[in-house]
ModelCIF file with pLDDT and N, C-alpha, C, O atoms, coordinates in Angstrom:
data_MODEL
#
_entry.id   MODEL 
#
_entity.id                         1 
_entity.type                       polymer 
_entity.pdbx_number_of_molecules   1 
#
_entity_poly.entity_id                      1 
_entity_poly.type                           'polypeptide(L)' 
_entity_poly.nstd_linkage                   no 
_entity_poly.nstd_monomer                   no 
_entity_poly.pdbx_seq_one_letter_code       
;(UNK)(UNK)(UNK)(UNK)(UNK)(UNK)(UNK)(UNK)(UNK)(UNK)(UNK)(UNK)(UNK)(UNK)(UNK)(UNK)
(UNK)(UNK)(UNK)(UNK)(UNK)(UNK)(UNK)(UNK)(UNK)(UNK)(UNK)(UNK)(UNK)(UNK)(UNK)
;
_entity_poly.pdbx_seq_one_letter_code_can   XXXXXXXXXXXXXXXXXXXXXXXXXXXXXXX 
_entity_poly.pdbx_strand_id                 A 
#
loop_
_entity_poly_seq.entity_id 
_entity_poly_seq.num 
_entity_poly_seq.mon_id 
_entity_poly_seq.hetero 
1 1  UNK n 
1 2  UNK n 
1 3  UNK n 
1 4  UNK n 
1 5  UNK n 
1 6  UNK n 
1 7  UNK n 
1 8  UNK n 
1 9  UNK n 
1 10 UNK n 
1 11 UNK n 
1 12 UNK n 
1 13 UNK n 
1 14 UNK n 
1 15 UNK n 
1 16 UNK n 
1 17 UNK n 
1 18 UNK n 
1 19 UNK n 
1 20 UNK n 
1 21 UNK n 
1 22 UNK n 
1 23 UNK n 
1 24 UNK n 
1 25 UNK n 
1 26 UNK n 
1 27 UNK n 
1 28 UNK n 
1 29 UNK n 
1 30 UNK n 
1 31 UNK n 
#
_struct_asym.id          A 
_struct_asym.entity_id   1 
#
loop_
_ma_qa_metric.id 
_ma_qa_metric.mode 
_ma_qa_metric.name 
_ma_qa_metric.software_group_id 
_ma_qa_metric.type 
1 global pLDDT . pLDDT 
2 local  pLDDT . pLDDT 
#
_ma_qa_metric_global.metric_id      1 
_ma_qa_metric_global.metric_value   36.45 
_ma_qa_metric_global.model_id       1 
_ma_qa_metric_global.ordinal_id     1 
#
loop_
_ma_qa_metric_local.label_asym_id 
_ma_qa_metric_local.label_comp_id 
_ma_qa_metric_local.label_seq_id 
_ma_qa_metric_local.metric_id 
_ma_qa_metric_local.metric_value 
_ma_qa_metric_local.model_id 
_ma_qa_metric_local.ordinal_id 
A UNK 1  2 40.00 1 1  
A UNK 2  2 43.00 1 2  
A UNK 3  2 41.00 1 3  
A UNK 4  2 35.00 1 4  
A UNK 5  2 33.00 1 5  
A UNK 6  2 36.00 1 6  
A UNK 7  2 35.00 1 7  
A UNK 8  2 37.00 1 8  
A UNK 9  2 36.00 1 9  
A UNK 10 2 34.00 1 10 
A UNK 11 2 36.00 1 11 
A UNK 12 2 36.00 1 12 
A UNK 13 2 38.00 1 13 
A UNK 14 2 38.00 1 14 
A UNK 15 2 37.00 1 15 
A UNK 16 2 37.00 1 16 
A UNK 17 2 31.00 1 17 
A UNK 18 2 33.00 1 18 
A UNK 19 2 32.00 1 19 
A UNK 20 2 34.00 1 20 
A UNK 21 2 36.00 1 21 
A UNK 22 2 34.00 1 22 
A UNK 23 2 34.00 1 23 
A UNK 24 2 31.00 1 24 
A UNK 25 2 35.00 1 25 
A UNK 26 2 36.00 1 26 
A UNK 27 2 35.00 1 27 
A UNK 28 2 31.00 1 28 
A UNK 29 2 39.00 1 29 
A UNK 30 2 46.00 1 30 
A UNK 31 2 51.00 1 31 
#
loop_
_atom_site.group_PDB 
_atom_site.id 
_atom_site.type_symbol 
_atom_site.label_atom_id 
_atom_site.label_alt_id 
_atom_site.label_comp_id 
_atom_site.label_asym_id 
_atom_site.label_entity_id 
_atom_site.label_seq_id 
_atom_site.pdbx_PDB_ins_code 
_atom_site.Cartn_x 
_atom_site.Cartn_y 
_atom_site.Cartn_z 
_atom_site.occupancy 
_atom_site.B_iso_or_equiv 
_atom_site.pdbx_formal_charge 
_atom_site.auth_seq_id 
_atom_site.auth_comp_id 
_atom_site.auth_asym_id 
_atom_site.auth_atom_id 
_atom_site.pdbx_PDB_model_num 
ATOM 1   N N  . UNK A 1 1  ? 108.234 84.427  93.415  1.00 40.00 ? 1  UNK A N  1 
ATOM 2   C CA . UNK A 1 1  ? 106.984 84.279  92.663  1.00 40.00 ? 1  UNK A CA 1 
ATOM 3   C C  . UNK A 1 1  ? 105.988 83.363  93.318  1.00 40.00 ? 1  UNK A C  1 
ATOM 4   O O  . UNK A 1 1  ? 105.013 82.813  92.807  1.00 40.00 ? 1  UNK A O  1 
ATOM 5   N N  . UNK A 1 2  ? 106.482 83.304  94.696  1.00 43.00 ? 2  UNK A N  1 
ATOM 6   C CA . UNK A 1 2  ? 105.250 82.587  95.334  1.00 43.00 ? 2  UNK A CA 1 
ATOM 7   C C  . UNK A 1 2  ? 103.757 83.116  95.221  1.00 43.00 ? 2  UNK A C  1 
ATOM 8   O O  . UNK A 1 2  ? 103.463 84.302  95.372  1.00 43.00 ? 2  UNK A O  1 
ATOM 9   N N  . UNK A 1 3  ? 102.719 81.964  94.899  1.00 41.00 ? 3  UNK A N  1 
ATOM 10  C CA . UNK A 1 3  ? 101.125 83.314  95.234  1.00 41.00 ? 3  UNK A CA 1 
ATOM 11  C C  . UNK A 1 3  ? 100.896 83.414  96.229  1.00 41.00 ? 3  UNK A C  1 
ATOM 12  O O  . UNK A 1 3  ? 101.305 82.638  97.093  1.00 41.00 ? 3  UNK A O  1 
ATOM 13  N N  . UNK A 1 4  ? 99.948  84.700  96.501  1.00 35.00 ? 4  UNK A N  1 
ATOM 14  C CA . UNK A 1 4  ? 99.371  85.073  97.493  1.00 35.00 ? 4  UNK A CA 1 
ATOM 15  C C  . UNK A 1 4  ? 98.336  85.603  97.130  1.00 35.00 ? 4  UNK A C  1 
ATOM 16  O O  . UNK A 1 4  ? 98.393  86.370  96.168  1.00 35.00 ? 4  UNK A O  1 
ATOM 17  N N  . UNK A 1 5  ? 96.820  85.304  97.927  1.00 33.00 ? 5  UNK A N  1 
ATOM 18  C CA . UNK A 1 5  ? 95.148  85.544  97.160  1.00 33.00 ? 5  UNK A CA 1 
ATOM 19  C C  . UNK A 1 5  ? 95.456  87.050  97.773  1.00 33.00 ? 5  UNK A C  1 
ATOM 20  O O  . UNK A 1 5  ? 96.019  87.295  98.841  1.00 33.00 ? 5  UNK A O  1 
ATOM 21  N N  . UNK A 1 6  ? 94.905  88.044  96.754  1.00 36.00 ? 6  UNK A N  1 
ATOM 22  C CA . UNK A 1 6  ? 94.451  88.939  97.682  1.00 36.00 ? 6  UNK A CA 1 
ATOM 23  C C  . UNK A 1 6  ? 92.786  89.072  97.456  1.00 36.00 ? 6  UNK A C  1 
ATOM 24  O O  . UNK A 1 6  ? 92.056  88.343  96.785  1.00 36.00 ? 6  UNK A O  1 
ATOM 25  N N  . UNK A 1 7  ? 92.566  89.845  97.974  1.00 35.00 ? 7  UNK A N  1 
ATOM 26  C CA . UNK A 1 7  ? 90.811  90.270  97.820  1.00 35.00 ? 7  UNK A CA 1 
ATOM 27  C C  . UNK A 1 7  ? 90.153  89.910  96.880  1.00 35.00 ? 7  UNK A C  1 
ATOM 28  O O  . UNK A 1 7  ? 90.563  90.084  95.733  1.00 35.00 ? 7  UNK A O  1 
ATOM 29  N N  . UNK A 1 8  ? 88.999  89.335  97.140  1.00 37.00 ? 8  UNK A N  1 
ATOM 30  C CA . UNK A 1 8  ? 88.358  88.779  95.274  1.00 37.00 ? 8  UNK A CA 1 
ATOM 31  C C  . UNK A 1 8  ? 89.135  87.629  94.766  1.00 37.00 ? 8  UNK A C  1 
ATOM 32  O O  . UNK A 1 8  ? 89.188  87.365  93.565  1.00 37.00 ? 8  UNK A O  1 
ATOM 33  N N  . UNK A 1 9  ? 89.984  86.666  96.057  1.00 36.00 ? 9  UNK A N  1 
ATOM 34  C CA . UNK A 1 9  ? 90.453  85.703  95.022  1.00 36.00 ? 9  UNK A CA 1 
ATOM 35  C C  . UNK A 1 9  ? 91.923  86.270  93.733  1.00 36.00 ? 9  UNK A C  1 
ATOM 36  O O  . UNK A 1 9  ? 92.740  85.621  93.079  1.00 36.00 ? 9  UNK A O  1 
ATOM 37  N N  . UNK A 1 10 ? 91.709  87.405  93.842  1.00 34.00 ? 10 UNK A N  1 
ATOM 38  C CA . UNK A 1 10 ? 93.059  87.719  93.028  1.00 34.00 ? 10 UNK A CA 1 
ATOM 39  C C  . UNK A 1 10 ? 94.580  87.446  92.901  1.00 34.00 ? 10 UNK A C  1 
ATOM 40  O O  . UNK A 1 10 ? 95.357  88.183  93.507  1.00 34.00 ? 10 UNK A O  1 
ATOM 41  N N  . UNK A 1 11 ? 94.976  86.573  92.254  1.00 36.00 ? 11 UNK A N  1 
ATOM 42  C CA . UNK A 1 11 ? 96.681  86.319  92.451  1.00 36.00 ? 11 UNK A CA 1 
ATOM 43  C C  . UNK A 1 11 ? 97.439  87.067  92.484  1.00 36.00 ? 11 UNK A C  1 
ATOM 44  O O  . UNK A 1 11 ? 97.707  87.567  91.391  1.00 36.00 ? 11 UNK A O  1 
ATOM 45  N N  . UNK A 1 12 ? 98.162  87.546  93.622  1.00 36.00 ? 12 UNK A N  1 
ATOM 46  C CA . UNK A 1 12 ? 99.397  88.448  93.762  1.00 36.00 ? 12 UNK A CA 1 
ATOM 47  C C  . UNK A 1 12 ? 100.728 87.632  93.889  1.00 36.00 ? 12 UNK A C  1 
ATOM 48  O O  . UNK A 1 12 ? 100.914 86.773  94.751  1.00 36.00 ? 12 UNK A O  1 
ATOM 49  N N  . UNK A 1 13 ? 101.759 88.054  92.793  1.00 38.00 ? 13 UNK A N  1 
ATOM 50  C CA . UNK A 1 13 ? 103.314 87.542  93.453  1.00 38.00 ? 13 UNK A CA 1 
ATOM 51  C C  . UNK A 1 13 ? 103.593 88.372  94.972  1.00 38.00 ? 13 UNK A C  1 
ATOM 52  O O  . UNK A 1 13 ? 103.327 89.516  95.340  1.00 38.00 ? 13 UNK A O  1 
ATOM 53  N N  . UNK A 1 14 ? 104.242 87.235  95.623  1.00 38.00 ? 14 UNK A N  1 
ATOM 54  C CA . UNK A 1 14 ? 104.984 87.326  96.759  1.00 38.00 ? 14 UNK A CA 1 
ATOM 55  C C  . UNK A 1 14 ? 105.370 88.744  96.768  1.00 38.00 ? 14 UNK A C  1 
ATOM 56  O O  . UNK A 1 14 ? 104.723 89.584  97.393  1.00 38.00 ? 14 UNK A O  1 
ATOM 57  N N  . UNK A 1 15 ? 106.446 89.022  96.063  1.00 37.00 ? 15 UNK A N  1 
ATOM 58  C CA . UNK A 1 15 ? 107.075 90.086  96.255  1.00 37.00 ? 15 UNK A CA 1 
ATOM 59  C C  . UNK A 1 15 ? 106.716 91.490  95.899  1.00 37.00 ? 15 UNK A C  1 
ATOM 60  O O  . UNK A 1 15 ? 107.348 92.505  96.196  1.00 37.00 ? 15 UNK A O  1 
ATOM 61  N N  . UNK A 1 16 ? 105.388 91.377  95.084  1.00 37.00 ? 16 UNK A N  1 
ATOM 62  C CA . UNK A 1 16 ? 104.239 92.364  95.065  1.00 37.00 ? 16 UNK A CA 1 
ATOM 63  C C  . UNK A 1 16 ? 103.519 92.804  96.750  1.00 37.00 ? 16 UNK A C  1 
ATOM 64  O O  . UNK A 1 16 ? 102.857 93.755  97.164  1.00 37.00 ? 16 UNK A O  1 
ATOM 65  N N  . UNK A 1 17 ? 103.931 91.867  97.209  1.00 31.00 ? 17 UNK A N  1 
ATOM 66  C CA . UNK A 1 17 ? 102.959 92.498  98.667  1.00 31.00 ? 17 UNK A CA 1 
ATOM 67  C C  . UNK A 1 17 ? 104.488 93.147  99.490  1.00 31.00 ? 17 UNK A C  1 
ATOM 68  O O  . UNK A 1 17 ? 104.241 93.874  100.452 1.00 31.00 ? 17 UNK A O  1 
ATOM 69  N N  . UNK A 1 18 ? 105.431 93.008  99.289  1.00 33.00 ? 18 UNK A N  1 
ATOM 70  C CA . UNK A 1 18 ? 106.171 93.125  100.215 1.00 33.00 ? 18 UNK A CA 1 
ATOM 71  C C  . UNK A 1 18 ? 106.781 95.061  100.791 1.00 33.00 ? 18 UNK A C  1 
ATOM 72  O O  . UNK A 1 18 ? 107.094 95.754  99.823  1.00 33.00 ? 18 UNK A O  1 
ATOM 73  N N  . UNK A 1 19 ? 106.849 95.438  101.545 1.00 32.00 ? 19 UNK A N  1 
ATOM 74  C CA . UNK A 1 19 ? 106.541 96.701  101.933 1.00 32.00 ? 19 UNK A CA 1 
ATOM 75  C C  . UNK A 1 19 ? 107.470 97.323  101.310 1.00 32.00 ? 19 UNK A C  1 
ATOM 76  O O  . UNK A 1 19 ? 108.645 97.022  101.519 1.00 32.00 ? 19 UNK A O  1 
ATOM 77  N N  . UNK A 1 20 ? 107.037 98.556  100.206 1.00 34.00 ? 20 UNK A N  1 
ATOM 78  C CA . UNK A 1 20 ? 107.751 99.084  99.575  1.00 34.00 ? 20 UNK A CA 1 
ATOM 79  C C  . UNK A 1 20 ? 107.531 99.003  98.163  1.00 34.00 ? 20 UNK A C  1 
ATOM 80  O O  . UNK A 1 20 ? 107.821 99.845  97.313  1.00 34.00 ? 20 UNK A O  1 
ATOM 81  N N  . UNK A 1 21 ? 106.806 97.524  97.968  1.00 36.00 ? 21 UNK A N  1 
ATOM 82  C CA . UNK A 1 21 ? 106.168 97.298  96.701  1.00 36.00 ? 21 UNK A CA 1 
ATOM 83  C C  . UNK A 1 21 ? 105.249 98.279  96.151  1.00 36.00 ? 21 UNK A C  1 
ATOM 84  O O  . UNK A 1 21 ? 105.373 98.962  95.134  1.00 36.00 ? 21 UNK A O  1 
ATOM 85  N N  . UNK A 1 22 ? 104.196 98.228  97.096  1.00 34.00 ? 22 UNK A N  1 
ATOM 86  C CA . UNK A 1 22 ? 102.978 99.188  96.659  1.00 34.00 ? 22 UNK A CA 1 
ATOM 87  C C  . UNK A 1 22 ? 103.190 100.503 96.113  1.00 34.00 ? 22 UNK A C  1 
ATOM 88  O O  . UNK A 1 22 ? 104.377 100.648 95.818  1.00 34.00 ? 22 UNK A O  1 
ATOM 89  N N  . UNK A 1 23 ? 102.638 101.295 95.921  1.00 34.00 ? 23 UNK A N  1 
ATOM 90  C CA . UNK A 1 23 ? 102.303 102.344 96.103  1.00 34.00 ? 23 UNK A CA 1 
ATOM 91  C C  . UNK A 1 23 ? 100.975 103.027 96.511  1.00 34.00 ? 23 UNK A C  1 
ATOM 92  O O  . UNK A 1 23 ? 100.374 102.320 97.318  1.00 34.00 ? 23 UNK A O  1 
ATOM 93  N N  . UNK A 1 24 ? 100.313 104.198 96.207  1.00 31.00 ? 24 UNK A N  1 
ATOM 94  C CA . UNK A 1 24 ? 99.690  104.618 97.332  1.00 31.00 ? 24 UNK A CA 1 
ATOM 95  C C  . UNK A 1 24 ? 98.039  103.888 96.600  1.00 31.00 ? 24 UNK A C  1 
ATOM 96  O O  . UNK A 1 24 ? 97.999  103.545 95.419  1.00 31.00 ? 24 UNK A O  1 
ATOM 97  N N  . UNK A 1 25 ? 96.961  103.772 97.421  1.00 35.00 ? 25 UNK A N  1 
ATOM 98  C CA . UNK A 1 25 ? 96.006  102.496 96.704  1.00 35.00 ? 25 UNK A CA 1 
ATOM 99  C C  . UNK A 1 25 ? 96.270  101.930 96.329  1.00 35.00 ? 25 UNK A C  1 
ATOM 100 O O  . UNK A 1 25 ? 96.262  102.028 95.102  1.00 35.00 ? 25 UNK A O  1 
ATOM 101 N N  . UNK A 1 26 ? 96.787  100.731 96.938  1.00 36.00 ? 26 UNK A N  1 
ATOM 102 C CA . UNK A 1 26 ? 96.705  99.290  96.884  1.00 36.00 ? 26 UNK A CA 1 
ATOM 103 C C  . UNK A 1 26 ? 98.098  98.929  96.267  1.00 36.00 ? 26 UNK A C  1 
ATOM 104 O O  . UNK A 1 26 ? 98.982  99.675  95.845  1.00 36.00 ? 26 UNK A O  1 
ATOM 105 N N  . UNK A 1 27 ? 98.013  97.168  96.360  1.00 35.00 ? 27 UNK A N  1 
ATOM 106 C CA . UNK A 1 27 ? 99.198  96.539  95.261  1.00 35.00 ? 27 UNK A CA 1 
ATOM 107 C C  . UNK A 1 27 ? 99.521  97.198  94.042  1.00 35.00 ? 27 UNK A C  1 
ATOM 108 O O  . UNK A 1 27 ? 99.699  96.282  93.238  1.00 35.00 ? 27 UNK A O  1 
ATOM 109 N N  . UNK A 1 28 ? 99.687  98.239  93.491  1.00 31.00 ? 28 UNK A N  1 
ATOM 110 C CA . UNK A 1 28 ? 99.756  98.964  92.147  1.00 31.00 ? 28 UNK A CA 1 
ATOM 111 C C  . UNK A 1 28 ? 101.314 98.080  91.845  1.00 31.00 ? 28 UNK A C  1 
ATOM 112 O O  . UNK A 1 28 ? 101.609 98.142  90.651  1.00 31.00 ? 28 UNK A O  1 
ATOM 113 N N  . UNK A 1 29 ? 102.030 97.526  92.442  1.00 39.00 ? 29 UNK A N  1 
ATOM 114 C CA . UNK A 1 29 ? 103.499 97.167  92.445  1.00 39.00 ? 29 UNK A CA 1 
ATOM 115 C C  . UNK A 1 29 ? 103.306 95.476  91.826  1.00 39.00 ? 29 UNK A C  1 
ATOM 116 O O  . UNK A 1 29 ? 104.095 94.614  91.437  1.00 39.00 ? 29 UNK A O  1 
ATOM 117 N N  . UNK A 1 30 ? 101.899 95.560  91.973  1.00 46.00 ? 30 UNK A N  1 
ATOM 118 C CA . UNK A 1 30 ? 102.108 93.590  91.164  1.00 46.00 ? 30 UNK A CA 1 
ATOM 119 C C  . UNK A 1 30 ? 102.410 93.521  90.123  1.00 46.00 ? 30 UNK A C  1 
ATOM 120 O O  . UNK A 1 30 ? 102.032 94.350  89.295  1.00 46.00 ? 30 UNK A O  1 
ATOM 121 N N  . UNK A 1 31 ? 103.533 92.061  89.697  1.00 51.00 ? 31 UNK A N  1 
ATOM 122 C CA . UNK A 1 31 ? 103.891 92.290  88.186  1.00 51.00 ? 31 UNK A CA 1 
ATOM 123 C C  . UNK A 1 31 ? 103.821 91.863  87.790  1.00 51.00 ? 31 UNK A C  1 
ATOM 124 O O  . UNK A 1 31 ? 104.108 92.063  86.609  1.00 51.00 ? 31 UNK A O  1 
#
């Protein structure tokens, strides 16, 4: 649950960015 900014300043968990998270357009996997 580390943060990470994405675009716009937006808080993403860590493990939301991690490959496999996503799906197709964008972080859809943040939770």
């Amino acid at each position: 649950a580390r943060e990470c900014l994405g675009p716009g300043g937006r808080t993403w968990l860590q493990e939301d960015l991690l490959p496999g998270a996503s799906s197709v357009g964008g972080p859809r996997g943040l939770a």
